[in-house]
Every structure is written in structure tokens, then in C-alpha cells.
Protein backbone atom coordinates (compact mmCIF):
# COMPACT_ATOMS: atom_id res chain seq x y z
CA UNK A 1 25.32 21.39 -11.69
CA UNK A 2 22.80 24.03 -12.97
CA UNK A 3 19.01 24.92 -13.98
CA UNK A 4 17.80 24.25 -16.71
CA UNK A 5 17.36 27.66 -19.38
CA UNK A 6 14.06 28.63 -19.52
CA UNK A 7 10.90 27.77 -17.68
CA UNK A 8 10.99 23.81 -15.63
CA UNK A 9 9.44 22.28 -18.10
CA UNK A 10 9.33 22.39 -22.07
CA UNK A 11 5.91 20.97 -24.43
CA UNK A 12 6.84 17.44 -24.51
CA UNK A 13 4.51 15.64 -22.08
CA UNK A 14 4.98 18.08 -18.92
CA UNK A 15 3.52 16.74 -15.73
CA UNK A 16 -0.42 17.50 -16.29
CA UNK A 17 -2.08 20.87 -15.10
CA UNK A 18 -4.88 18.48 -14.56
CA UNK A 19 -3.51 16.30 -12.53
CA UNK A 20 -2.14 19.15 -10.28
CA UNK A 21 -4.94 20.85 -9.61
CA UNK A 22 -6.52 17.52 -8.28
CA UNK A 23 -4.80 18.04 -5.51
CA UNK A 24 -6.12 20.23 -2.29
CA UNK A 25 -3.42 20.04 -0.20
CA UNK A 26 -5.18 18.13 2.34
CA UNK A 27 -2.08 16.45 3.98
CA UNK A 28 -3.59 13.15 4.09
CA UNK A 29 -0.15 12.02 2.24
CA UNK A 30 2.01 13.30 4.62
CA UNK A 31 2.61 9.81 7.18
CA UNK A 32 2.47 8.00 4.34
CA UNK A 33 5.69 9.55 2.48
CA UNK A 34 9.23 7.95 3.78
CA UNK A 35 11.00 11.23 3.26
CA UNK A 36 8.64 13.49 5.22
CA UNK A 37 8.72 11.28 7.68
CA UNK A 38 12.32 11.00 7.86
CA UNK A 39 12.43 14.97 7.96
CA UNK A 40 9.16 16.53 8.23
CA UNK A 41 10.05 19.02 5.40
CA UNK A 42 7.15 20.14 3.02
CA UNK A 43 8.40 20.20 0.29
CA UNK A 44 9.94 16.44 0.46
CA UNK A 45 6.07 15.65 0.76
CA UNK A 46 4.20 14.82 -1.96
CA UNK A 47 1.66 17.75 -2.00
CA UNK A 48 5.27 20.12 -1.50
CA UNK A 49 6.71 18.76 -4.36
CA UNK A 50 3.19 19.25 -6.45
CA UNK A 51 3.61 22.59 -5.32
CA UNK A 52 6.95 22.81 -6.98
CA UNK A 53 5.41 20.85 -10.04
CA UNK A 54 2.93 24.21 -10.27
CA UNK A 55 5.59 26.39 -9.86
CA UNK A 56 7.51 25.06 -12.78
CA UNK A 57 3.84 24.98 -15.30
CA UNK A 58 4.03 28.65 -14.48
CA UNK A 59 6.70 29.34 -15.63
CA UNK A 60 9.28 29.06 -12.87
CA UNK A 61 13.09 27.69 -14.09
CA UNK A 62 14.31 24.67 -12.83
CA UNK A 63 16.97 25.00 -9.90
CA UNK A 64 19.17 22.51 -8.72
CA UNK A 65 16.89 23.00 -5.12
CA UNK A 66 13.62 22.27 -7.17
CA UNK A 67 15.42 18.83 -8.51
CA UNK A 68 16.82 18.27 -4.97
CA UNK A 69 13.53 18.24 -3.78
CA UNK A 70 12.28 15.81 -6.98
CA UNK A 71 15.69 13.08 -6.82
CA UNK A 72 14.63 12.72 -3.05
CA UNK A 73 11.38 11.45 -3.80
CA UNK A 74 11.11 7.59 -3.85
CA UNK A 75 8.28 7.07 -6.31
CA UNK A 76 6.53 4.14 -3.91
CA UNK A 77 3.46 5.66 -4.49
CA UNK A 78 2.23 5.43 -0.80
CA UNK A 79 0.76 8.78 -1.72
CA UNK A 80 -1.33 7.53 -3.89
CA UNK A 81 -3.29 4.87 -1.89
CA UNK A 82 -3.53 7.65 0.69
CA UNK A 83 -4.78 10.40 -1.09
CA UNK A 84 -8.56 10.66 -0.73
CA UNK A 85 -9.05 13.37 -4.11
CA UNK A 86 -7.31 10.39 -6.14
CA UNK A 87 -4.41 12.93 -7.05
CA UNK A 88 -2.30 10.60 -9.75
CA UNK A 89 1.06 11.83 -7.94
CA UNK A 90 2.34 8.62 -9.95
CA UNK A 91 1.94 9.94 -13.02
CA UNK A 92 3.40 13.43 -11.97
CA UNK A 93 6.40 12.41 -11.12
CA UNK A 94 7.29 10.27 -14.03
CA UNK A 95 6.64 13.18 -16.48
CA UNK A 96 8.62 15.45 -13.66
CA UNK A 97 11.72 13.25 -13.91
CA UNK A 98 11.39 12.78 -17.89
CA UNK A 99 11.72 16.43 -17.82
CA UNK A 100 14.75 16.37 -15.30
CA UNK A 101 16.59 14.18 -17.16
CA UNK A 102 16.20 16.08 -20.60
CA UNK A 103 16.87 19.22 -19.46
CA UNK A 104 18.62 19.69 -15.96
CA UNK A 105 22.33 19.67 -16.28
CA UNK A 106 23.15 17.30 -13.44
CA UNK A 107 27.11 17.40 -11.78
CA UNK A 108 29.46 15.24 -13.90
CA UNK A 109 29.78 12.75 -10.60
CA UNK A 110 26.29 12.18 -10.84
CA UNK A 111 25.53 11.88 -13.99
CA UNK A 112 28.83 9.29 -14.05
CA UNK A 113 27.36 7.43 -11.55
CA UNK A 114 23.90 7.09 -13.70
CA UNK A 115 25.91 6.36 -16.77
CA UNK A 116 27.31 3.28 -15.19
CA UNK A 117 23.99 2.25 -13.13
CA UNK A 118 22.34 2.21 -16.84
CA UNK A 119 25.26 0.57 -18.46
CA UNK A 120 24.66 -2.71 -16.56
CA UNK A 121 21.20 -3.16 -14.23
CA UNK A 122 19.10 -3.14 -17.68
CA UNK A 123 21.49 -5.73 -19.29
CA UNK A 124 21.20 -9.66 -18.04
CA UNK A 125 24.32 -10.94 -20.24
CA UNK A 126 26.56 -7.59 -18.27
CA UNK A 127 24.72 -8.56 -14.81
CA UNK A 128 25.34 -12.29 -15.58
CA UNK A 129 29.30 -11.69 -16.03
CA UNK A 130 29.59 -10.31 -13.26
CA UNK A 131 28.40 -13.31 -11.17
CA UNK A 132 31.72 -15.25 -11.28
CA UNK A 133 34.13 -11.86 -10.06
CA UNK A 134 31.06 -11.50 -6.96
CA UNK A 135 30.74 -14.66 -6.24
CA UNK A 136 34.79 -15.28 -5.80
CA UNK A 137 34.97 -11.73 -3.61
CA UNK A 138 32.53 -12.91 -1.49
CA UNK A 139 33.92 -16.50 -1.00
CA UNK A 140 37.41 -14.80 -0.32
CA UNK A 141 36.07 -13.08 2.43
CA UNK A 142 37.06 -9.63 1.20
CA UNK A 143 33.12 -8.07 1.57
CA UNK A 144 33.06 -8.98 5.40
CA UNK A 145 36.60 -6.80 5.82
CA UNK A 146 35.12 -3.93 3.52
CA UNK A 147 31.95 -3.64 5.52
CA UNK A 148 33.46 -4.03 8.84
CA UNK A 149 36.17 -0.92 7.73
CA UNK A 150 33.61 1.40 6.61
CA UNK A 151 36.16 3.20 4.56
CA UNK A 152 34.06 2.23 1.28
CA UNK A 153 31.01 4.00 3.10
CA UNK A 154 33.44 7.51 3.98
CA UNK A 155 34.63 7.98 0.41
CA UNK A 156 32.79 6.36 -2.23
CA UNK A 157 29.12 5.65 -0.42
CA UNK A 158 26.92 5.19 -3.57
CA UNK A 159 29.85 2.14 -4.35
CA UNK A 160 29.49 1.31 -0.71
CA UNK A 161 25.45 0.83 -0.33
CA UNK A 162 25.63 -1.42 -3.97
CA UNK A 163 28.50 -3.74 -2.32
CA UNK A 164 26.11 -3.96 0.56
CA UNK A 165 23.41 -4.74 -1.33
CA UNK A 166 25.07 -7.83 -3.33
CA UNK A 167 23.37 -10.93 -2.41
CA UNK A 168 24.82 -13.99 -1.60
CA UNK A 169 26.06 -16.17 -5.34
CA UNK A 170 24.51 -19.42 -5.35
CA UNK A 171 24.01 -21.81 -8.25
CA UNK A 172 22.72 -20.55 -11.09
CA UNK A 173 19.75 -21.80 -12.28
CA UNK A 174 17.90 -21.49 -15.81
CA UNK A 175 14.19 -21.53 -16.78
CA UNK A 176 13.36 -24.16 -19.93
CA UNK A 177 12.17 -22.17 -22.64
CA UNK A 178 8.80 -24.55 -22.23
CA UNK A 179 7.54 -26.17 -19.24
CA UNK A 180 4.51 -28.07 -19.85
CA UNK A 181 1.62 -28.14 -17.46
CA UNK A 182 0.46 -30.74 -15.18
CA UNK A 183 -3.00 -32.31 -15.16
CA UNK A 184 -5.68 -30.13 -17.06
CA UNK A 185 -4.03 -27.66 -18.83
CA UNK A 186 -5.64 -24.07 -18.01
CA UNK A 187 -3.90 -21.47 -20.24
CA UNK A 188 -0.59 -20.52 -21.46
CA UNK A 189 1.58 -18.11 -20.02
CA UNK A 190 4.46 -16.16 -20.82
CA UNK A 191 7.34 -15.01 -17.81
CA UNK A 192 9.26 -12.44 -17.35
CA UNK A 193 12.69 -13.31 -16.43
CA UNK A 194 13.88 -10.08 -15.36
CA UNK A 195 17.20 -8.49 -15.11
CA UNK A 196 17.99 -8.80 -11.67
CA UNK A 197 15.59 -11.39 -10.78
CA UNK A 198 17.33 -13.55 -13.40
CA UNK A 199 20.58 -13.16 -12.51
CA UNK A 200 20.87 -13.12 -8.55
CA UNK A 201 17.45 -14.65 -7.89
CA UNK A 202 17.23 -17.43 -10.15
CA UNK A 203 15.19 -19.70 -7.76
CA UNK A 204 12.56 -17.23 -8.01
CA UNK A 205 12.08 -17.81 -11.55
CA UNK A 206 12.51 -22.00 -11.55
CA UNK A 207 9.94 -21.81 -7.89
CA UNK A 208 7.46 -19.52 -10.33
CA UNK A 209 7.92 -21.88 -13.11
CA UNK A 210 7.93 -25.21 -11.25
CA UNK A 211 4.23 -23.70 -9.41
CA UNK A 212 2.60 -22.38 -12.49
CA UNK A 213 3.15 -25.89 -14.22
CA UNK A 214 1.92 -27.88 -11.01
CA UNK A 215 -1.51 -25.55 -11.13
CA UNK A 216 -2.03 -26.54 -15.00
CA UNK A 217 -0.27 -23.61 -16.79
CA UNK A 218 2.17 -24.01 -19.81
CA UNK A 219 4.85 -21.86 -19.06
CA UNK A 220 6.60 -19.88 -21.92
CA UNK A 221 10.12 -17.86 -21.49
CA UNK A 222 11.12 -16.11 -24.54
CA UNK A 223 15.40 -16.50 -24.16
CA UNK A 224 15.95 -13.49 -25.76
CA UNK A 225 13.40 -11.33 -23.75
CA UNK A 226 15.72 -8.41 -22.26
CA UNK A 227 14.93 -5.73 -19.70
CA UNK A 228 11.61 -4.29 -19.26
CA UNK A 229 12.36 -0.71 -18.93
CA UNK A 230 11.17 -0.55 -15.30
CA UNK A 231 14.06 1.00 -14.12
CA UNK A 232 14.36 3.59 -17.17
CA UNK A 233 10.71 4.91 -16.91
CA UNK A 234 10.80 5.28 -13.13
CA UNK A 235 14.01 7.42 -13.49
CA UNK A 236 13.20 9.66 -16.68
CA UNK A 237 14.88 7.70 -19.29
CA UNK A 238 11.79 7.80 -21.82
CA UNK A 239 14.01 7.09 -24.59
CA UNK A 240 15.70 4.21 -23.33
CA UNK A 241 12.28 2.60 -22.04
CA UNK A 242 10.17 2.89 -25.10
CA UNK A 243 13.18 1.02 -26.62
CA UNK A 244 13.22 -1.86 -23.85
CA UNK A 245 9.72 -1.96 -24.11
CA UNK A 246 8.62 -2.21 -27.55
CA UNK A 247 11.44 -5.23 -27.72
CA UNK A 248 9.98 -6.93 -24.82
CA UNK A 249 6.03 -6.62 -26.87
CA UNK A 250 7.97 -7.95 -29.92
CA UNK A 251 9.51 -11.52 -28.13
CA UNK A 252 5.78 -12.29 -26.26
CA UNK A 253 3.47 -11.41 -29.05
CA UNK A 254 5.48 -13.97 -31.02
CA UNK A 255 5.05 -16.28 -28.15
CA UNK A 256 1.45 -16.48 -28.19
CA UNK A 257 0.45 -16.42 -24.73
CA UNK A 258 -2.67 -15.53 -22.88
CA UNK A 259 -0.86 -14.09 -20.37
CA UNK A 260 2.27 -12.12 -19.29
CA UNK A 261 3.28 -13.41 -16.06
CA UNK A 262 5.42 -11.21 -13.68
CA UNK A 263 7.48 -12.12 -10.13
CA UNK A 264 9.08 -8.89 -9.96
CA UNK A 265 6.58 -5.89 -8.17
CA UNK A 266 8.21 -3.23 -10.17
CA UNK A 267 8.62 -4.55 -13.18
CA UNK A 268 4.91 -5.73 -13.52
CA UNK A 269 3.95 -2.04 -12.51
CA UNK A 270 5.86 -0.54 -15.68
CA UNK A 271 4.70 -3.08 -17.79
CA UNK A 272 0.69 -2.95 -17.15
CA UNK A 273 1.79 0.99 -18.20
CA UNK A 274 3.08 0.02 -21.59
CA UNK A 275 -0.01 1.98 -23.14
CA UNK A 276 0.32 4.61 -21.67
CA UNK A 277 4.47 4.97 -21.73
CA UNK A 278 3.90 4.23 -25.89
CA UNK A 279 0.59 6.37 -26.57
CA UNK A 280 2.35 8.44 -28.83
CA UNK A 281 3.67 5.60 -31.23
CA UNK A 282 1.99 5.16 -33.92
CA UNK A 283 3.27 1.89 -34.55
CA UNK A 284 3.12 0.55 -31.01
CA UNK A 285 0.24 2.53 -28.88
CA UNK A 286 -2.46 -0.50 -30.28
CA UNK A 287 0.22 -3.43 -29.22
CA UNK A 288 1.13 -1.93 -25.97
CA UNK A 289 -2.56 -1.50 -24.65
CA UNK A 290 -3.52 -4.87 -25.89
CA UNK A 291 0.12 -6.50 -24.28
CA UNK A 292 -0.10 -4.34 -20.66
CA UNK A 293 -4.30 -6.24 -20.59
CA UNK A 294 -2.62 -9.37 -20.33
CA UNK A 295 0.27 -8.69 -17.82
CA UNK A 296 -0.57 -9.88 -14.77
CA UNK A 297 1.88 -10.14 -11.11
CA UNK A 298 1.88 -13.58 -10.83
CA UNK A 299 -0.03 -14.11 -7.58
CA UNK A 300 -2.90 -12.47 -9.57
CA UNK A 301 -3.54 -15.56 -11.68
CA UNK A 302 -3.15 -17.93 -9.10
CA UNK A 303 -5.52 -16.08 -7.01
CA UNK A 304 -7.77 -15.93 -9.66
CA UNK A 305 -7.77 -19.75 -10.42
CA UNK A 306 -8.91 -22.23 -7.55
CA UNK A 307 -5.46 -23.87 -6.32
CA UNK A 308 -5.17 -27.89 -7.63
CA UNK A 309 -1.97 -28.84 -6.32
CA UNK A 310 -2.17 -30.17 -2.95
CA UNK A 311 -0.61 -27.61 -0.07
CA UNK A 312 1.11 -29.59 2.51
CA UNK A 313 2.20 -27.97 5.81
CA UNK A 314 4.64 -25.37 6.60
CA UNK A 315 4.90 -24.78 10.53
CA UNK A 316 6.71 -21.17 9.39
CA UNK A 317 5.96 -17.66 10.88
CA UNK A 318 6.17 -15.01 8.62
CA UNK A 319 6.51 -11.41 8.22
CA UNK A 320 5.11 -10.17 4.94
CA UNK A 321 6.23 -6.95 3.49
CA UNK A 322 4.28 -5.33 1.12
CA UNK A 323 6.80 -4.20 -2.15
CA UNK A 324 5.50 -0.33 -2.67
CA UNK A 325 4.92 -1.09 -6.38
CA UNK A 326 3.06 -4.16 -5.86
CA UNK A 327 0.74 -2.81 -3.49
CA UNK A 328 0.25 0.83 -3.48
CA UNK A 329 1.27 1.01 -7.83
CA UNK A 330 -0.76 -1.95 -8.63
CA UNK A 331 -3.08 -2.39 -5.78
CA UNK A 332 -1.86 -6.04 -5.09
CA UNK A 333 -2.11 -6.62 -1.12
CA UNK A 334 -5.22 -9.56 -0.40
CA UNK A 335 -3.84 -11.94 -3.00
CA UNK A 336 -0.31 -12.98 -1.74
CA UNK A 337 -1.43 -12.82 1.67
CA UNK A 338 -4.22 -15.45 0.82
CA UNK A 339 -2.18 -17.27 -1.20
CA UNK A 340 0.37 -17.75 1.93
CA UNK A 341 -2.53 -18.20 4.92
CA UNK A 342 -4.03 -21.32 2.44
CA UNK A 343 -0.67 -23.02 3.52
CA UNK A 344 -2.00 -25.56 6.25
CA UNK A 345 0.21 -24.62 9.39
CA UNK A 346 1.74 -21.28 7.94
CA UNK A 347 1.21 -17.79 9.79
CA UNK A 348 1.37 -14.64 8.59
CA UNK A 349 2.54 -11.31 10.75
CA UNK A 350 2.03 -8.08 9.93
CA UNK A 351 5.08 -5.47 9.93
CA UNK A 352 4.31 -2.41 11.34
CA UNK A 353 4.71 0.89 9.17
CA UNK A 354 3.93 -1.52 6.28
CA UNK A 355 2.91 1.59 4.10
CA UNK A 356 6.27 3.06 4.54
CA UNK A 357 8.83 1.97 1.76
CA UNK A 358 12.03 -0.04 2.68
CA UNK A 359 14.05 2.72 0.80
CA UNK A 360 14.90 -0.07 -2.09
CA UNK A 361 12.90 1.70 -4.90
CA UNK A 362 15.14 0.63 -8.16
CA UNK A 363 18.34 2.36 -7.64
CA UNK A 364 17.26 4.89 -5.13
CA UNK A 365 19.43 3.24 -2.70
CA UNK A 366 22.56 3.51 -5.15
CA UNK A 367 21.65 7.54 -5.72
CA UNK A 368 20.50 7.93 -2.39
CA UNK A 369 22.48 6.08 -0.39
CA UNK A 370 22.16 8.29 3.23
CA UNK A 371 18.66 7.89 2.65
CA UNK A 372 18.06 4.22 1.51
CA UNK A 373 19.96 3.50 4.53
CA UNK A 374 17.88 4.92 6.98
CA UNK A 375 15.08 3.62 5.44
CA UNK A 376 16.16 0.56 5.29
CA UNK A 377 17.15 0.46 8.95
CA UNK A 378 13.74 1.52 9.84
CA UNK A 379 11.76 -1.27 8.02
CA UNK A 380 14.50 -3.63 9.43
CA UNK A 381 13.94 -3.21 13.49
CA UNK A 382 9.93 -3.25 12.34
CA UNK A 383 10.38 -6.68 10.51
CA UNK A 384 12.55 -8.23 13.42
CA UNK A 385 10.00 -6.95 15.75
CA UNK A 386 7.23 -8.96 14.30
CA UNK A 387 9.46 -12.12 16.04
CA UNK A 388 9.10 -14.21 12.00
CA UNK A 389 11.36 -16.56 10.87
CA UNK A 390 10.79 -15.74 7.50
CA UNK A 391 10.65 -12.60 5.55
CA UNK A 392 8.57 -12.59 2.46
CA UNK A 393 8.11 -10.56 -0.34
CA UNK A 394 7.42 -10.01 -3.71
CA UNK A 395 10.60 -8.00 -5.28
CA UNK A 396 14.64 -8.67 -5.54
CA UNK A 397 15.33 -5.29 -4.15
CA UNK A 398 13.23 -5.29 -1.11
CA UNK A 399 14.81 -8.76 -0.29
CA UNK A 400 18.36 -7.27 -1.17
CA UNK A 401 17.79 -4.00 0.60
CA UNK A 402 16.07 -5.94 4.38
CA UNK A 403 18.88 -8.56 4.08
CA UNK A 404 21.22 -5.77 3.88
CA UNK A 405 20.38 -3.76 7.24
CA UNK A 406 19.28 -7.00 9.07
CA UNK A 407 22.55 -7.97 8.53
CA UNK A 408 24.13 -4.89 9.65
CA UNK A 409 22.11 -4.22 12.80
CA UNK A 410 22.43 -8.06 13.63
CA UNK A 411 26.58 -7.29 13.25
CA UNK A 412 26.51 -4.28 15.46
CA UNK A 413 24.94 -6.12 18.22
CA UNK A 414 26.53 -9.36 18.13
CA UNK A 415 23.85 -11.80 17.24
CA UNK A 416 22.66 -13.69 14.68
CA UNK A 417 20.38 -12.16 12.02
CA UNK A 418 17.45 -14.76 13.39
CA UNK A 419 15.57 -14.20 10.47
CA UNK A 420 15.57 -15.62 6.48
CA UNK A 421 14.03 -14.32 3.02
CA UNK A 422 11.91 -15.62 0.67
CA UNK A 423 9.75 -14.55 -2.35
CA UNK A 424 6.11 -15.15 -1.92
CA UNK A 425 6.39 -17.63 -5.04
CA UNK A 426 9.33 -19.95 -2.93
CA UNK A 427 7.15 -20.16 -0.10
CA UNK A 428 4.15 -21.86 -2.61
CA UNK A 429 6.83 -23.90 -4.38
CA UNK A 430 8.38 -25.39 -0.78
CA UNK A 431 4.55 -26.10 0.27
CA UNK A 432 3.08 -27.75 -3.02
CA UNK A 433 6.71 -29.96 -2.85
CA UNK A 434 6.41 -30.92 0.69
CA UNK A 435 9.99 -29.18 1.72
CA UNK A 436 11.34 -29.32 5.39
CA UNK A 437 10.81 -26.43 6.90
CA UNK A 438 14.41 -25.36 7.38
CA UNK A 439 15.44 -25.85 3.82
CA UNK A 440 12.95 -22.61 2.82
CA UNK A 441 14.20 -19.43 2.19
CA UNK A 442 17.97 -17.79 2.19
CA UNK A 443 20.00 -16.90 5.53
CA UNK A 444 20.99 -13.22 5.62
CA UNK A 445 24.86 -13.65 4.70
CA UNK A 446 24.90 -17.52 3.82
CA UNK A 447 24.44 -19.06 0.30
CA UNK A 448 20.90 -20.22 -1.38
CA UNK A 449 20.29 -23.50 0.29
CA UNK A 450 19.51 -26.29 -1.78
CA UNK A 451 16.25 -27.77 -1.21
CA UNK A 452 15.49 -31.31 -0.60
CA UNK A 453 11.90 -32.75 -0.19
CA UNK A 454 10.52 -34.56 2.73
């Protein structure tokens, strides 16, 4: 692994001189960043690795210690909500890491593991064939033997942490390509399906689908909408994103929707970027702007439209964890919780250190396994503290990534994991159909439950 030749950072789109000098060092970012508070190291805070961004504008080469200090950055933009000078550290490190991935000449292990990361995540049809080989290891009780070894973890621990991660294969279910509304009809919408989402959380999309119809929306899902580049943008992979995202513009302006509709925290975060991610394209900058004013996370909308369809009860705690791009990239934080405390019956908890990220962020947990872990373990014993039955949230990797260490610290100590998961939309979708209480959500380690009405 080696620096890159020349100075950190060449003419195309560098991270913005601007932007840098914005920020005054303050330190208001510092309890807010999961790796500073990890290790307390300045330059794994945000204003350190600004510092570093300056550094390489001057002139300064790239080092492998300079990208050290960039990989270990999670990009859940707690910074930004916490920054008082309104310091766009978002921004900065997308440009940083476009930069690190064009010219930093990463160690063939690494950029192996990438290779295959990018060969599948973005792809639904590869994540889809998959489903049938995971579901069968699971089922032959092979994953509890290679957790309970930890040899996986000792010699390949990237492999390890996305074994960990797998959730539990249920039924697969699909979205119609139409779903008419019910009652009045108020608009047309269009959904992401997702990558992951689609493939190991498919009653997330049929719940989103199923509650959008009941409060008078036609739901559209183009079938052959792919990826949206989320994960490509927020790693560097300009090339590959514009690609995934200019597609994506392409299936929903045929559709003809009013809206873009979104389940998936970081996914609608890249996407209400599309202007700014295809600014340069002649051919696209117009389209993007005009597609990323109509994407909206989907508890947005129904916020913003006065609920129809009857709530009934839901005697359910729950903890709610705010997904870091939902909240601190898109600002999203009063509308799910008001969503959930209109359920007659329902109660919401807070988590404590709710700023700090669960250590999901993409694939950080894949690159950053050591890391994710701890992180993960943190927001864990903070979410079991809160004493919820439910854990809810608005992203497939958080949910992957708390099921993962509740699990584990629930094996080490004997007990059970006392505690299930749920996307904000499944909670709305078990309330508007009257569902028993215990039928809602998935146990940590057990298959999707089917869901029967009262």
C-alpha cells in the first residue's frame, strides 16, 4: 500500500477550500463522532481529519496514515448536526474519498475485499441468488457452530462480521408493480425497492406498500429499477454511482410519479443528492435536480398528509434508534417518532447516546470490522437498557448490525435476546391491520414471523 504521487488531491472536484475554512476548530463535534469517542484521537475527529483535508489542498501527498485516518471515518454525519459554524463535513468527505479511491494505491487484500463487496451489495439479481445457499446454511445449523468457534473472526474477520451480519431467510416476498389506492386517491408514488432492503427485508417493502395504499396513494415499483448508488457515492466510487444513478432517473421519470418514495435512510440520503452527485452532466444535471425534489423518506409523506386509515392499538414498548443518515444527513427525527406515538397504546423510549452511530454505515462494518463491532456493542447494551420489546428503525443495516451484537451479548451471558426488530413502516402496517401484538417484528436469531390479524 502506498501514497499517492504528487500532492493529496488532483483538480477534479477536491474537497472545497471553502468548505474547510468554515470550520474553527471549535470541538463542538468531538462527543458526537463514534471514533473519537472510541479513542479520543484528534485526528479520528472530524475537525482532525479537516485538518488533514487542509494539509492535502496545500499541497501535502497522500500517505497511507492520512487515508488511515479518512477509511476510519464513518460518514454518519453526527458532525454535522453538531457543528454550530454549519461546516458541510458531509460534503468533505465524499470528495475526500472520491479522491482516495482514484488515486491512493490501496494493499491488494483490501482492494480484493472492495472488489467483491461491489461485485454483489449493488446487484439485487447477485444478492437474490444468494438467498437459497444462506438460507440452507443457516437452517443446517452451520452459522451457530461458526460463531460459537470464533475461528472465522481470528483469520478472516471482514468474512466473519458479514456472516454475522446475515439475517435470518424468511419467505420472500414481492411488491406488484401497481398497487392501487384505497378510498380517495391522493397522489402517485414511485418506491424504491432497494438492494438489500429487497432482498433480505422484503416485508419492509410489501408493509410500505400495503400502508401507502391504505392512506390513498397509488403505489408504483419500476421492476427493473436497480441500485441507487448509495453505497458507491458514500465510498468514492463516483464512476460507478453516476452510472446507478442516472439508470435509476431513467426507470421513475418513465413512471410518472409525483413522488419518489424511500424506506431505506441511506439510500434516500444519496438520492435527494442526485443534483449535486450529476452537476457536471450535461445531459443529466436538469433531471437529477428536478428527480432528488421529489424523493422523499417515506415517513415524510405520511407525516405530511393527515393519517385516514384507522390506527388500532399496539400495547408495545419501543426503543427507537435514529439511522445516522436519516436523521443527522436528512434531518428526519420528529416524523417517525410521531408517526409511532399516534399508535393508540404504543410507547416510545429513547436510547441513550442516540447521536452516536451503531457502527453499520454501508459496509463500514465489512472494512472495519474491529470497529463496527465495538460500535455495535455499544449501541446494543444502550438499546437493551431502555427495557423495549421492540427495536425500531428506519434502515436494513442498523437492524442487521443491533440484531447482530444483541445476539452476541445475549449468547455470552446465557439469556435470551428479550428484545425484537422492526422497521418504523412494519410497526404502521401491524397497527392500521389490527395485528396481535406478538406477531410484530423479527426475533434476533429466529425466522420473519408470519403475521396474522386479530
Amino acid at each position: 500500500m502506498g501514497a499517492a504521487s504528487g500532492g493529496a488531491f488532483d483538480e477534479h472536484n477536491p474537497p472545497s477550500k471553502d468548505i474547510v475554512s468554515d470550520c474553527v476548530h471549535c470541538g463542538f463535534c468531538l462527543p458526537t463522532c463514534p471514533t473519537y469517542t472510541l479513542w479520543g484521537e484528534e485526528m479520528d475527529s472530524p475537525r482532525g481529519r479537516i485538518y488533514l483535508m487542509e494539509m492535502g489542498l496545500a499541497g501535502e501527498p497522500m500517505t497511507p496514515e492520512m487515508v488511515r485516518h479518512f477509511d476510519a471515518c464513518l460518514g454518519c454525519m453526527a458532525c454535522v448536526t453538531a457543528c454550530p459554524s454549519g461546516v458541510r463535513y458531509d460534503k468533505l468527505i465524499e470528495a475526500t474519498r472520491a479522491q482516495v479511491e482514484r488515486r491512493f494505491d490501496r494493499s491488494p487484500k483490501d482492494r480484493l475485499l472492495r472488489r467483491a463487496i461491489f461485485a454483489v451489495f449493488p446487484y439485487p439479481k447477485r444478492l437474490h441468488a444468494m438467498r437459497g445457499p444462506l438460507r440452507a446454511y443457516q437452517a443446517s445449523g452451520l452459522s451457530r457452530l461458526v460463531r460459537r468457534s470464533g475461528l472465522l473472526r481470528r483469520v478472516f474477520p471482514a468474512l466473519a462480521a458479514l456472516e454475522s451480519l446475515a439475517p435470518s431467510i424468511g419467505a420472500y416476498e414481492r411488491v406488484p408493480a401497481r398497487v392501487p389506492a384505497q378510498g380517495t386517491k391522493r397522489g402517485t408514488v414511485g418506491m424504491l425497492l432497494g438492494c438489500v432492503q429487497r432482498e433480505f427485508f422484503p416485508g419492509v417493502n410489501s408493509a410500505t406498500a400495503r400502508v401507502l395504499s391504505a392512506e390513498g396513494f397509488e403505489v408504483v415499483t419500476p421492476p427493473d429499477q436497480g441500485c441507487c448508488g448509495a453505497l458507491s457515492v458514500h465510498n468514492g466510487r463516483e464512476k460507478e454511482a453516476k452510472a446507478f444513478a442516472r439508470r435509476l432517473i431513467d426507470h421513475f421519470t418513465r413512471s410518472e410519479v409525483d413522488w419518489v418514495l424511500v424506506n431505506a435512510a441511506g439510500c434516500g440520503s444519496a438520492m435527494k443528492e442526485y443534483g449535486d452527485l450529476l452537476a457536471d452532466d450535461p445531459a443529466y444535471a436538469e433531471r437529477a435536480r428536478d428527480f432528488a425534489a421529489r424523493v422523499r423518506d417515506v415517513s415524510e409523506i405520511l407525516a405530511d398528509h393527515p393519517a385516514v386509515a384507522p390506527r388500532h392499538p399496539l400495547p408495545v414498548t419501543i426503543a427507537y434508534h435514529d439511522a445516522c443518515h436519516l436523521a443527522h444527513a436528512q434531518g428526519i427525527r420528529a416524523q417517525p417518532r410521531a408517526l409511532l406515538r399516534d399508535i393508540p397504546e404504543l410507547e416510545v423510549r429513547e436510547i441513550a447516546e442516540g447521536e452516536i452511530c451503531c457502527g453499520s454505515a454501508g459496509i463500514y462494518n465489512i472494512l472495519e470490522p474491529g470497529t463496527g463491532r465495538d460500535l455495535g456493542d455499544r449501541k446494543a447494551h444502550n438499546v437493551l437498557a431502555t427495557g423495549a420489546s421492540l427495536l425500531v428503525t428506519a434502515n436494513p443495516g442498523c437492524l442487521m448490525q443491533v440484531a447482530s451484537s444483541v445476539g452476541r451479548i445475549a449468547g455470552e451471558s446465557g439469556r435470551s435476546p428479550g428484545i425484537r426488530l422492526a422497521h418504523t413502516i412494519e410497526i404502521l402496517d401491524a397497527s392500521i391491520r389490527g395485528l396481535a401484538t406478538e406477531s410484530v417484528g423479527s426475533p434476533i436469531g429466529g425466522n420473519v414471523p408470519s403475521m396474522t390479524a386479530r
